[in-house]
Protein backbone atom coordinates (compact mmCIF):
# COMPACT_ATOMS: atom_id res chain seq x y z
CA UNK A 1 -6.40 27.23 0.57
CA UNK A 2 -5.70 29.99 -1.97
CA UNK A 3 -8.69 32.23 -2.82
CA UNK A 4 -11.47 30.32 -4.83
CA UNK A 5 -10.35 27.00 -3.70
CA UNK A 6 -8.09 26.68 -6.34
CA UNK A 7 -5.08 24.12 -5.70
CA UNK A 8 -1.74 25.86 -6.42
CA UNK A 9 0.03 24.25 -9.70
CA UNK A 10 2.55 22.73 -7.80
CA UNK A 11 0.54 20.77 -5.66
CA UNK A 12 -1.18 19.55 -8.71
CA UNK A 13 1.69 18.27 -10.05
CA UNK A 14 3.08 16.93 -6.80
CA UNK A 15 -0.18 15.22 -5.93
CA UNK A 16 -0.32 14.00 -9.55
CA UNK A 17 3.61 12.54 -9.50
CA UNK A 18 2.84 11.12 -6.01
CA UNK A 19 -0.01 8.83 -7.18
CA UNK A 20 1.58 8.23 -10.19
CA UNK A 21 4.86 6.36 -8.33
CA UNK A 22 2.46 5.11 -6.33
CA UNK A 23 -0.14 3.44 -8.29
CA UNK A 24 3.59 1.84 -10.16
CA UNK A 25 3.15 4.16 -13.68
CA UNK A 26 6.86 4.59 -13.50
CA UNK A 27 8.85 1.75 -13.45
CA UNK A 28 11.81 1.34 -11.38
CA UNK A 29 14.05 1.58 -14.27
CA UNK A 30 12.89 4.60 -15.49
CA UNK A 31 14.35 7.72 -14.92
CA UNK A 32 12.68 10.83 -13.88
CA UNK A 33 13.36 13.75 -16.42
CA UNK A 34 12.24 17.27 -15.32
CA UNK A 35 11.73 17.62 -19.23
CA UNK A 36 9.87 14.42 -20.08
CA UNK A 37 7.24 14.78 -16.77
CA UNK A 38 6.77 18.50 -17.63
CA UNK A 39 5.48 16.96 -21.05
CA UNK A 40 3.07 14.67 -19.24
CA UNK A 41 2.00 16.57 -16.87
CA UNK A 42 1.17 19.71 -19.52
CA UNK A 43 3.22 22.24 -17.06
CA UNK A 44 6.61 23.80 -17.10
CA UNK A 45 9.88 22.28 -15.59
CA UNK A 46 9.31 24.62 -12.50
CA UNK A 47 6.52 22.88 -10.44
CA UNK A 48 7.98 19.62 -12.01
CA UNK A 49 11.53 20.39 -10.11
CA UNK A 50 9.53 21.60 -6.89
CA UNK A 51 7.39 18.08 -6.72
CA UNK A 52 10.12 15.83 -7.41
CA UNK A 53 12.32 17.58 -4.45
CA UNK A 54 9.55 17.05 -2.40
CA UNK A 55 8.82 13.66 -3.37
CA UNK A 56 12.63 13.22 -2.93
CA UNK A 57 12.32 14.52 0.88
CA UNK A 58 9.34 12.05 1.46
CA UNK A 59 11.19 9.51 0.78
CA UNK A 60 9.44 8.20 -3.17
CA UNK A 61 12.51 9.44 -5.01
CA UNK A 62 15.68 8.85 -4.90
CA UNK A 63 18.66 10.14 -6.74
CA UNK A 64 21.92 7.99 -8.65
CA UNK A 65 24.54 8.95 -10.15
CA UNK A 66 22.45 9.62 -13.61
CA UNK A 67 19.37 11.32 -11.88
CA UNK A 68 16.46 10.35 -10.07
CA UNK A 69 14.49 7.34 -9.63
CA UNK A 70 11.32 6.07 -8.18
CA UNK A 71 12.19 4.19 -5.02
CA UNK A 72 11.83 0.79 -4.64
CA UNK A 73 12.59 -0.71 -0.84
CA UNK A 74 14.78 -3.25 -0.35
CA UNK A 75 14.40 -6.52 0.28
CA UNK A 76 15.58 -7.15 3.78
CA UNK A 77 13.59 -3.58 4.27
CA UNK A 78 10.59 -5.14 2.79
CA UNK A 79 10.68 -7.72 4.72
CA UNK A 80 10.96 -5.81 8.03
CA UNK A 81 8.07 -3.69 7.01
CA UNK A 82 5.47 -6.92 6.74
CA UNK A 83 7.28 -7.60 10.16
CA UNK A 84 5.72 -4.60 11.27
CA UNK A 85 2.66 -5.04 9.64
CA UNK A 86 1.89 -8.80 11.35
CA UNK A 87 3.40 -6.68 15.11
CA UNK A 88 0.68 -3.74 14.22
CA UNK A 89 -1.94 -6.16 13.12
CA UNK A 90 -1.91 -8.77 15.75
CA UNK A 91 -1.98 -6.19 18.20
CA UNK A 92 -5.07 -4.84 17.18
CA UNK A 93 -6.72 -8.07 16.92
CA UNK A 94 -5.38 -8.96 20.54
CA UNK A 95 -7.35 -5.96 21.60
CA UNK A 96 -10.25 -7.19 20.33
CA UNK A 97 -10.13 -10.16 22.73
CA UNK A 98 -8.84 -7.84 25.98
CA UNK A 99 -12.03 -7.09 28.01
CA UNK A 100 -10.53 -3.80 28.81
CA UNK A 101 -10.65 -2.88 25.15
CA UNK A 102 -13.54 -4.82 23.88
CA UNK A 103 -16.14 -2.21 24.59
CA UNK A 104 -14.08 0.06 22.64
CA UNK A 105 -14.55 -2.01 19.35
CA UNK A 106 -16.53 -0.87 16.80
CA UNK A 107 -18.02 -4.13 15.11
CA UNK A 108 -19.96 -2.34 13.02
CA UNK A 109 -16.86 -1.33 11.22
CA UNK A 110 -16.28 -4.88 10.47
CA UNK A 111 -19.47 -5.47 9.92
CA UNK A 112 -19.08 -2.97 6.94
CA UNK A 113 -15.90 -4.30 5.99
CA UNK A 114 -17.36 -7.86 5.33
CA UNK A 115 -20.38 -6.42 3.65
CA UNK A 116 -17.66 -5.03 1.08
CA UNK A 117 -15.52 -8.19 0.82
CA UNK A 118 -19.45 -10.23 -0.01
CA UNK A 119 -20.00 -8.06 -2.75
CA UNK A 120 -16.54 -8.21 -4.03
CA UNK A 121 -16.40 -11.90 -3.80
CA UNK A 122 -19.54 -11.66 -6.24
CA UNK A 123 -18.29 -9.30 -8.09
CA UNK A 124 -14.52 -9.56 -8.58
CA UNK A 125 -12.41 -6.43 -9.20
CA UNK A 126 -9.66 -5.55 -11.01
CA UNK A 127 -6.42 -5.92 -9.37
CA UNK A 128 -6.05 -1.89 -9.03
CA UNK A 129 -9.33 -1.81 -7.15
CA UNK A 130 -8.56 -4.84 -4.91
CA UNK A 131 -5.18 -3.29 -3.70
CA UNK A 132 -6.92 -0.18 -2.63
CA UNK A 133 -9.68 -2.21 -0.79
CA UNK A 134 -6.90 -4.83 0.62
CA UNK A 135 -4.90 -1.95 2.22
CA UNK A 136 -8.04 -0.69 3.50
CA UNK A 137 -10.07 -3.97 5.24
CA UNK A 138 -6.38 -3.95 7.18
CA UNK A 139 -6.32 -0.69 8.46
CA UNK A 140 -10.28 -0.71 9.30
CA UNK A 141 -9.29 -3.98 11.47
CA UNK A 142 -7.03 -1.68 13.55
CA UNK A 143 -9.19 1.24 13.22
CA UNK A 144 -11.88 -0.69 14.83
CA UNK A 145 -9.58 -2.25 17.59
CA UNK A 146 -9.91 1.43 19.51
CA UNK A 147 -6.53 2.73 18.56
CA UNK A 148 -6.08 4.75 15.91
CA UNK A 149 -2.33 5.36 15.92
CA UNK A 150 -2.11 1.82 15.56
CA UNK A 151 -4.28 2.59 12.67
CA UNK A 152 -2.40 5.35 11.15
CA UNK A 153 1.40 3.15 11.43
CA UNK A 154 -0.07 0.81 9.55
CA UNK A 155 -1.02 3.43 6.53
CA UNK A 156 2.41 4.59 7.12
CA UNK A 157 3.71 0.93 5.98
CA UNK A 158 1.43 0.33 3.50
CA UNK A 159 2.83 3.65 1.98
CA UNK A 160 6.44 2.43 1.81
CA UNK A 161 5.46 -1.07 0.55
CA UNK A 162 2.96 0.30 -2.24
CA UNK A 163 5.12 0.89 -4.86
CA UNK A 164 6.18 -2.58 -5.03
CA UNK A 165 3.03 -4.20 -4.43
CA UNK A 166 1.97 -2.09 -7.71
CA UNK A 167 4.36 -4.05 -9.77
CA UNK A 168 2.55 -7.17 -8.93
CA UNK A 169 -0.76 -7.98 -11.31
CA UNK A 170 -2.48 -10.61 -9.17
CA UNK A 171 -4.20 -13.77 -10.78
CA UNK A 172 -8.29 -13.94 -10.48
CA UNK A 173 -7.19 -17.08 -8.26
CA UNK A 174 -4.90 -14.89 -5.85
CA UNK A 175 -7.48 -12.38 -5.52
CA UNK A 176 -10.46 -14.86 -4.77
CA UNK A 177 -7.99 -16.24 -2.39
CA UNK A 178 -7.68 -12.98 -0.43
CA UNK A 179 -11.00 -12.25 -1.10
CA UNK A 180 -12.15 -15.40 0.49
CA UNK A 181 -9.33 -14.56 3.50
CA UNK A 182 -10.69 -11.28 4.34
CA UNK A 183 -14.39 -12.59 4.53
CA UNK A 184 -13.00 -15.31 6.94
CA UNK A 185 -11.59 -12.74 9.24
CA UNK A 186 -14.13 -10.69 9.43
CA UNK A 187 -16.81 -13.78 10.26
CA UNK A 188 -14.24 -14.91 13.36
CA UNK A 189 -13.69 -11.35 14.86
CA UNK A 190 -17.52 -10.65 14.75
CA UNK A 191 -18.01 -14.66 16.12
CA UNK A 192 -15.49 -13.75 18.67
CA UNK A 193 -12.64 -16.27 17.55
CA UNK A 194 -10.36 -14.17 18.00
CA UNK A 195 -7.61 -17.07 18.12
CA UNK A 196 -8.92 -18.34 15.03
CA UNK A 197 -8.54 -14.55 13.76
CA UNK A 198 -5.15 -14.03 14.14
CA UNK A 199 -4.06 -17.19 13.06
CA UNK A 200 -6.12 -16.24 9.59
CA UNK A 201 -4.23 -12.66 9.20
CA UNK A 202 -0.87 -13.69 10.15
CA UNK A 203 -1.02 -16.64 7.40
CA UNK A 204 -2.83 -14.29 5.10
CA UNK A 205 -0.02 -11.52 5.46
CA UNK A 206 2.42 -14.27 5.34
CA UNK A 207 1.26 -15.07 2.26
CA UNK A 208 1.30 -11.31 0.76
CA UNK A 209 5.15 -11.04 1.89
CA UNK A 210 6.08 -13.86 -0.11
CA UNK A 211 4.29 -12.09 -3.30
CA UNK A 212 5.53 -9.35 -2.66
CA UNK A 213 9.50 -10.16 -2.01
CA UNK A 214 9.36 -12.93 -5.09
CA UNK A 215 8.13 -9.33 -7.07
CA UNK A 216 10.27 -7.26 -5.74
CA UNK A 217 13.70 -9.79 -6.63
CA UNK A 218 12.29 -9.53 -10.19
CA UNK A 219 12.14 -5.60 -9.93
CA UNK A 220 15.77 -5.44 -9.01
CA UNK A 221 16.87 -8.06 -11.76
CA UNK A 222 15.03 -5.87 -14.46
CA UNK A 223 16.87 -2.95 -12.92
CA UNK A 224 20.36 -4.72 -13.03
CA UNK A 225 19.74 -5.76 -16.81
CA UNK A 226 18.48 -2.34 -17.95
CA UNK A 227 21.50 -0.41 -17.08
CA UNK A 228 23.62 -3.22 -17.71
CA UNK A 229 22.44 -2.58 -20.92
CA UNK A 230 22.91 1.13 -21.04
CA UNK A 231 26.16 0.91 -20.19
């Protein structure tokens, strides 16, 4: 870290753009101006070219013929990504049930986990809030499970799928639903149900994938009718 702990302009910027396509502040339509973010972001075009071709390497941008673009997954892609998700997740709760691995996982974890999910089923969040703590109950399930990479592909997924997911503003009813889903996990892992428990997650993930594709087909509609439009 640079002297003083200060972070280098660029990475502000680049950490700032980063959320910001991630959290869904730039729609898919819209294009990504060096000029226009330089004017959001208070900084010159400089750091503003060096985070978007950095963004652009990780994968978040992507360029068309008229410049670059958040990036959106496809469908078929999306839908091979929750594939991975319900592989990555089942495993983990498989282990749970394994006596080789069960003394390697951490309940209290869980425990934790459905501690959270009480208090947010009490005192519902806003759907921002509840995406953050829905991507993490899932990777603190495979966290706990004993093996982090398991753990850490998972974060890797919920990275590409993010962006969409952000386009999506669930209903209070959708996120009492998963709400009342995670709390039912949780109580069968730490009753030892572990059947019980994977037939919960893979419906509940089931579930999300529909949401999530069904959002995602209206993404790349809007997209078709904006430059429709523009040209």
């Amino acid at each position: 870290m640079p002297r003083g702990g200060r972070i280098p302009l660029r990475e502000r910027v680049y950490d700032s753009l980063r959320r910001d396509l991630a959290t869904g502040v730039f729609v898919p339509t819209e294009r990504l101006g060096e000029e226009r973010l330089a004017e959001i972001y208070g900084v010159s075009r400089t750091p503003v070219r060096e985070a978007l071709a950095r963004l652009q390497a990780d994968g978040l941008v992507v360029r068309h013929s008229d410049g670059l673009y958040p990036y959106r997954p496809r469908l078929d892609e999306l839908d091979h990504l929750y594939e991975l998700r319900i592989v990555l997740e089942a495993r983990g709760i498989q282990r749970s049930g394994s006596d080789s691995a069960r003394s390697a996982h951490d309940l209290d974890l869980i425990r934790a986990e459905l501690y959270t999910w009480r208090t947010l089923r009490d005192n519902p969040p806003e759907p921002g809030p509840a995406l953050v703590a829905d991507e993490q109950f899932h990777t603190t399930l495979l966290a706990a499970a004993g093996n982090i990479a398991l753990a850490d592909a998972l974060t890797a997924v919920h990275t590409r799928v993010r962006p969409v997911r952000t386009l999506d503003v669930p209903t209070p009813d959708r996120i009492a639903t998963m709400t009342a889903e995670h709390i039912t996990i949780a109580e069968q892992l730490l009753s030892g149900n572990v059947k019980a428990a994977l037939h919960t997650l893979t419906t509940h993930i089931d579930i999300s994938r529909a949401h999530v594709l069904a959002r995602a087909q209206r993404a790349l509609e809007l997209t078709k009718l904006a430059r429709a439009v523009r040209d």
